[in-house]
Protein backbone atom coordinates (compact mmCIF):
# COMPACT_ATOMS: atom_id res chain seq x y z
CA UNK A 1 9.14 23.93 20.68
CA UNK A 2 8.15 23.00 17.06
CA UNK A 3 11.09 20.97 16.41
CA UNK A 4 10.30 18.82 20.44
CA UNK A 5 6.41 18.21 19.15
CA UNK A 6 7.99 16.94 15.77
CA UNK A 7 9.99 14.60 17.31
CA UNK A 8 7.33 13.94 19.62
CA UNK A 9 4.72 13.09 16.83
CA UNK A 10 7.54 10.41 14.69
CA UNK A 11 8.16 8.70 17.78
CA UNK A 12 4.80 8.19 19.03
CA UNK A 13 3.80 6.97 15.45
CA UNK A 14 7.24 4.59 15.78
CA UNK A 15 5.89 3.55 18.86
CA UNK A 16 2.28 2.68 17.50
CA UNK A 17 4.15 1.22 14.40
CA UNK A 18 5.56 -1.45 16.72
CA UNK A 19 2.25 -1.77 18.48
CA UNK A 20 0.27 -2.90 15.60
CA UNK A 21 3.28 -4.99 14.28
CA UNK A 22 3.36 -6.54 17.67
CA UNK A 23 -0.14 -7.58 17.61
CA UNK A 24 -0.68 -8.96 14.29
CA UNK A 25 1.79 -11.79 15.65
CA UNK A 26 -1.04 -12.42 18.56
CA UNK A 27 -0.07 -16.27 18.17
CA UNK A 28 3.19 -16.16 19.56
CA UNK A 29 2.30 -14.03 22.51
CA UNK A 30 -0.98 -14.88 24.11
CA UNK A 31 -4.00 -13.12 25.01
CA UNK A 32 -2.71 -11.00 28.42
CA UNK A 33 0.32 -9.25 26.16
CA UNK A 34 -2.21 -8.46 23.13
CA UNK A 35 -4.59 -6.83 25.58
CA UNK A 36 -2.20 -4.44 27.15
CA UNK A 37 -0.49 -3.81 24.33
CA UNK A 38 -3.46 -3.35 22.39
CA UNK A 39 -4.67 -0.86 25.27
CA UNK A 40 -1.09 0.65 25.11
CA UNK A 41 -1.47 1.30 21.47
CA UNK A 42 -5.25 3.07 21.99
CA UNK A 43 -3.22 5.35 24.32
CA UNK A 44 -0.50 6.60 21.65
CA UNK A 45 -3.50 6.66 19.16
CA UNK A 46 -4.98 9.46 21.57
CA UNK A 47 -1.88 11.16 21.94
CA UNK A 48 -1.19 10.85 18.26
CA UNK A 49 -4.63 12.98 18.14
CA UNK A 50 -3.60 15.71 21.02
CA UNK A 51 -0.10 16.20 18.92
CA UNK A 52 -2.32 16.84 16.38
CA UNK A 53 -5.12 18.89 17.46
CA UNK A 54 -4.68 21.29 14.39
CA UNK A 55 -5.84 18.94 11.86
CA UNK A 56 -9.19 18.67 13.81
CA UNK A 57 -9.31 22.28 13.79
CA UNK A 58 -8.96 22.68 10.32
CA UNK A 59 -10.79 19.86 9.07
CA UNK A 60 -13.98 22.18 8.02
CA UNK A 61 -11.52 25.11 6.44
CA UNK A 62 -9.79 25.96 3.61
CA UNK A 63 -9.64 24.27 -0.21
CA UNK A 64 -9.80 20.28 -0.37
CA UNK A 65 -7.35 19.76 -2.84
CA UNK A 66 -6.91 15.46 -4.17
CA UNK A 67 -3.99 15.11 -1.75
CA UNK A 68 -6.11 16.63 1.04
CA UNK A 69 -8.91 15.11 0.38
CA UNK A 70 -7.08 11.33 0.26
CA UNK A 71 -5.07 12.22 3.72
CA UNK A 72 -8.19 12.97 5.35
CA UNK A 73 -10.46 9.99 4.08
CA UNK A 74 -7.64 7.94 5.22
CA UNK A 75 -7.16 9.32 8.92
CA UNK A 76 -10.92 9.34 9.16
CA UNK A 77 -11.07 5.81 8.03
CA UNK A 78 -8.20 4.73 10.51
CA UNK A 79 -10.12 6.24 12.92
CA UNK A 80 -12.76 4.33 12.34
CA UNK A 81 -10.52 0.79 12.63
CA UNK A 82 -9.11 2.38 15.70
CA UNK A 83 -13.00 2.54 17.55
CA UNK A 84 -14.07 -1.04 16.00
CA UNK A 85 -10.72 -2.21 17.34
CA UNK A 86 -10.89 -0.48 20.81
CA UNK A 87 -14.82 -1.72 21.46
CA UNK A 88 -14.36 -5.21 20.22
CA UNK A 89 -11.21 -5.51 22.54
CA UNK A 90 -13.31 -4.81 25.45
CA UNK A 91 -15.87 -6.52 24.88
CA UNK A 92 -13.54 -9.26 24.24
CA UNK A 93 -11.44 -8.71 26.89
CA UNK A 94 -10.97 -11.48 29.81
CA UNK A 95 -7.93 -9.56 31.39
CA UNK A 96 -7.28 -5.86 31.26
CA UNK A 97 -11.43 -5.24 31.17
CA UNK A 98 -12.85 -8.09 32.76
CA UNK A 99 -14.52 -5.89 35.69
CA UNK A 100 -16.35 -4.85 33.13
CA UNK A 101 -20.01 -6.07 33.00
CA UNK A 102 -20.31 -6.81 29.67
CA UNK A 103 -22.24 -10.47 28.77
CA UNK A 104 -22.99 -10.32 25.16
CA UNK A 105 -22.10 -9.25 21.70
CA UNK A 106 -19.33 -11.21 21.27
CA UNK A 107 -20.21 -12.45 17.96
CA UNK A 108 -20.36 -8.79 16.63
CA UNK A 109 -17.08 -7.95 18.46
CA UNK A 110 -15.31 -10.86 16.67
CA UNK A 111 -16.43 -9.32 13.75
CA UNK A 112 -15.23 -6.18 14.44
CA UNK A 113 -12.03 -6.87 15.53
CA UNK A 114 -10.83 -8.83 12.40
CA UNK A 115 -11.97 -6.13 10.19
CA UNK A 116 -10.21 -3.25 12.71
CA UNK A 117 -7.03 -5.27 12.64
CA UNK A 118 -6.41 -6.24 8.76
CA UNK A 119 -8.10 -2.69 7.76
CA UNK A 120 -6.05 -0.75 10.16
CA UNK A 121 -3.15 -2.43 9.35
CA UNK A 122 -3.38 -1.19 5.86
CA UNK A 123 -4.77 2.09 6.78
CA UNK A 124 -1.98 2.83 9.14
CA UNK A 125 0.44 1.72 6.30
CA UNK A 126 -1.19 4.19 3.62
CA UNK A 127 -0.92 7.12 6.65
CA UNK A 128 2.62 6.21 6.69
CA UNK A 129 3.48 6.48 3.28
CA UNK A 130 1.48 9.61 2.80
CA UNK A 131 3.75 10.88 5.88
CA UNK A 132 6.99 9.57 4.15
CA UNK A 133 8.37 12.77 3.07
CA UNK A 134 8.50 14.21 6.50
CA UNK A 135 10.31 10.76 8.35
CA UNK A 136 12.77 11.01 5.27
CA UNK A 137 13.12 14.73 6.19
CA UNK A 138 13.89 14.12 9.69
CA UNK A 139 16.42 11.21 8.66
CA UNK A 140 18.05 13.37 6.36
CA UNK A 141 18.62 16.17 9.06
CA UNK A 142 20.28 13.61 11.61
CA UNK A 143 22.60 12.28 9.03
CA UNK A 144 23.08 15.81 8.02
CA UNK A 145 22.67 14.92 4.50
CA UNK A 146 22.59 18.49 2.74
CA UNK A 147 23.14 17.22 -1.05
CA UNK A 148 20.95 15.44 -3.56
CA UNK A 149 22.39 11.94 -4.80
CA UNK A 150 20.72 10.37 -7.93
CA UNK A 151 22.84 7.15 -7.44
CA UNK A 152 21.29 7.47 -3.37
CA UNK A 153 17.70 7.84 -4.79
CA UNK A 154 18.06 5.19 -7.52
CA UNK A 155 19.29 2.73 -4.85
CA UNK A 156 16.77 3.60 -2.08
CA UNK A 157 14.11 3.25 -4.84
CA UNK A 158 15.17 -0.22 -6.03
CA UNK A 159 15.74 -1.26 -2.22
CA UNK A 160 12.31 -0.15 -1.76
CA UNK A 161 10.22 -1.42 -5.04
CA UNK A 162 12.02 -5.08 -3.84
CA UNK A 163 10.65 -4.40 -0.47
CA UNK A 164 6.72 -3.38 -1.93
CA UNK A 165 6.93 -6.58 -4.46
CA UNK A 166 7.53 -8.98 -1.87
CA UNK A 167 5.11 -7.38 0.78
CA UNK A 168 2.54 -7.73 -2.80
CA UNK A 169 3.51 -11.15 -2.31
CA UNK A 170 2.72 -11.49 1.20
CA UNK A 171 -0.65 -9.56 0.89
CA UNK A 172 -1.54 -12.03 -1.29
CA UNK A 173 0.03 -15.48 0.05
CA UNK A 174 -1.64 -14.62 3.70
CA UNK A 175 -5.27 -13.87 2.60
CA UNK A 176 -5.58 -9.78 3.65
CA UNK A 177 -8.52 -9.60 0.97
CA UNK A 178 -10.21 -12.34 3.01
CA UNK A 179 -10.07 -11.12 6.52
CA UNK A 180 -10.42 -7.55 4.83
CA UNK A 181 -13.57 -8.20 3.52
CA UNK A 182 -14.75 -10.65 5.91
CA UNK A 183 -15.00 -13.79 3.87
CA UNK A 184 -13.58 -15.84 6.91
CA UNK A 185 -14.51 -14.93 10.90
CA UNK A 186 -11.64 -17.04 11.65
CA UNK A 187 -8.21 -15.80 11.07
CA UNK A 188 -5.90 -18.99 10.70
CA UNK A 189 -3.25 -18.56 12.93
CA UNK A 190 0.15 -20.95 12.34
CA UNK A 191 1.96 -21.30 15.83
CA UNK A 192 4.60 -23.59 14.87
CA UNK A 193 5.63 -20.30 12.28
CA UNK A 194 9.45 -18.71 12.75
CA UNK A 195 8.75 -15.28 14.37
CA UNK A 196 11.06 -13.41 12.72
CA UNK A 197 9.61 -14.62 9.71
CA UNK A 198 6.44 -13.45 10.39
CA UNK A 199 7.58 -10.21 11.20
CA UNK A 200 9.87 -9.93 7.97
CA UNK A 201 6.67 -10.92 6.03
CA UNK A 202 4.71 -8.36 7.75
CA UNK A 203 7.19 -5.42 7.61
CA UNK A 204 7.16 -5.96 3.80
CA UNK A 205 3.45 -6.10 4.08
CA UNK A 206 3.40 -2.52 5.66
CA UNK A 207 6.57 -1.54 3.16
CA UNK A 208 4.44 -2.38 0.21
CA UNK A 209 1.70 0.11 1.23
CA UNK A 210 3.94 3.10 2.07
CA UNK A 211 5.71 2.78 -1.10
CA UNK A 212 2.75 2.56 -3.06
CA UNK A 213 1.27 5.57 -1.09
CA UNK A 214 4.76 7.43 -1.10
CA UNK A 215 4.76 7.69 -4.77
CA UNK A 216 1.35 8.16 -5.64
CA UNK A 217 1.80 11.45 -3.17
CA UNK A 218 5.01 12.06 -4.81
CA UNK A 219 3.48 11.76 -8.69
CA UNK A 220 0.54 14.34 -7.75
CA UNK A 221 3.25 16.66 -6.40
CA UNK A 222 5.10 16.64 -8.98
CA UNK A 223 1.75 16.70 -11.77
CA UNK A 224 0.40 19.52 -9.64
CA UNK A 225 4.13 21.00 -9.90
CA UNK A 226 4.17 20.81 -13.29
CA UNK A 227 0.79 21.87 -14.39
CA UNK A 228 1.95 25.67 -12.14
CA UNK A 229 5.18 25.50 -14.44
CA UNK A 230 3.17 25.27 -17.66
CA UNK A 231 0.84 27.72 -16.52
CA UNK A 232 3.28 30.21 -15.09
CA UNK A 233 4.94 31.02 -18.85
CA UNK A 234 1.40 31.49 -20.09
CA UNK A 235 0.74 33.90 -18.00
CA UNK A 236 3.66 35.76 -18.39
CA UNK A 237 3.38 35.60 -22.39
CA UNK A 238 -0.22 37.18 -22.17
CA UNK A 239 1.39 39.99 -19.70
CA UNK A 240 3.78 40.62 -22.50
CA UNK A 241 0.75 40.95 -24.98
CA UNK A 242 -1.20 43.35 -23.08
CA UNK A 243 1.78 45.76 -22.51
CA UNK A 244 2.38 45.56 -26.36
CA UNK A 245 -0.81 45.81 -27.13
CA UNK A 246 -1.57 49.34 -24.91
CA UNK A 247 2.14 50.62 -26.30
CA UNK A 248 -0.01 50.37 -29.58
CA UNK A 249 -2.56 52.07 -28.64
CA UNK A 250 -0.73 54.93 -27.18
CA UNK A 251 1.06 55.09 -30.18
CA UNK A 252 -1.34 55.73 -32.94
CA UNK A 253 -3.24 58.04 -30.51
């Protein structure tokens, strides 16, 4: 039953993974698709929460350690993206939610929806990365891949440092920090663009932000690791003290 909701939960975030790389390419599309899709993905984003009804459980309990604490600003933040995103779709809606009797607030929805998009795209990204561990996990287990390969790591590392610098690139060359922040309320869109260029770009966009999310999870792992290694001996050492010490004492009495 575990192992069926684990699958469950990697391919429903596969399947929103698509979603949102689907709609970034709006231009090449047209408004109908990006509306059900976009109402598709909303779906899987509730789903995503029933699969993971625990973490709203637990929120309020137990230590918030740095790790914690940076999972759960970013799932409450994508949350956030996935509302603005969900509300300015229907209120911008001339398909899927046009019985709806909605007349105004356009302007604010516009808004909205170009800082849900380029926010939750990077959001999502983050959540991935900070997720990582288990899709490599998983992987592993299907290719039944039982021993540790330096040569393996060092390549996957360098294949996916080459993947993060160019999605740098991109991030930069297609103006995130402007939509991000809102210094346009126009997103320039470039129709006469090669699709599967776009969608290289962008998968390098989203590769840069797992990796970069990936390893900063990784390094406080392995700090926090560490810091319980040094400790551990310590502790032991003063152990060894104390026992000497009372032997001592029992000694000279």
């Amino acid at each position: 039953m575990a192992m069926r909701k684990k699958t469950a939960k990697i391919i429903v975030d596969i399947a929103m993974t698509l979603a949102l790389l689907f709609l970034m390419g709006y231009q090449f599309w047209g408004e109908i698709a990006h509306e059900w899709i976009g109402t598709g993905m909303f779906v899987l984003f509730i789903v995503h929460h029933m699969l993971n009804l625990n973490w709203h459980k637990h929120i309020f309990k137990g230590n918030y350690t740095f790790m914690r604490t940076l999972q759960t600003v970013i799932d409450v933040l994508v949350l956030i993206s996935m509302a603005a995103l969900m509300y300015s779709g229907i209120v911008m809606s001339r398909h899927v939610f046009v019985f709806l009797p909605i007349d105004s607030g356009m302007a604010l929805a516009r808004r909205l929806h170009i800082l849900g998009s380029y926010w939750g795209f990077v959001l999502m990204s983050a959540h991935l990365g900070l997720h990582w561990n288990m899709m490599i996990g998983t992987a592993r287990k299907k290719a039944k891949v039982k021993e540790a390969s330096k040569i393996r790591t060092a390549v996957l590392f360098m294949m996916g440092l080459l993947v993060a610098i160019y999605g740098l690139y991109n991030f930069i060359q297609r103006d995130f920090i402007t939509y991000m922040f809102l210094k346009s309320e126009f997103v320039f869109l470039d129709y006469s663009e090669s699709v599967a260029l776009f969608y290289l770009d962008y998968l390098a966009l989203m590769g840069f932000f797992v990796f970069l999310f990936h390893y900063l999870g990784k390094g406080v792992r392995a700090l926090k690791s560490q810091k319980k290694s040094k400790s551990r001996p310590k502790t032991r050492r003063g152990e060894i003290e104390m026992i000497g010490k009372i032997r001592n004492k029992n000694s000279e009495d």
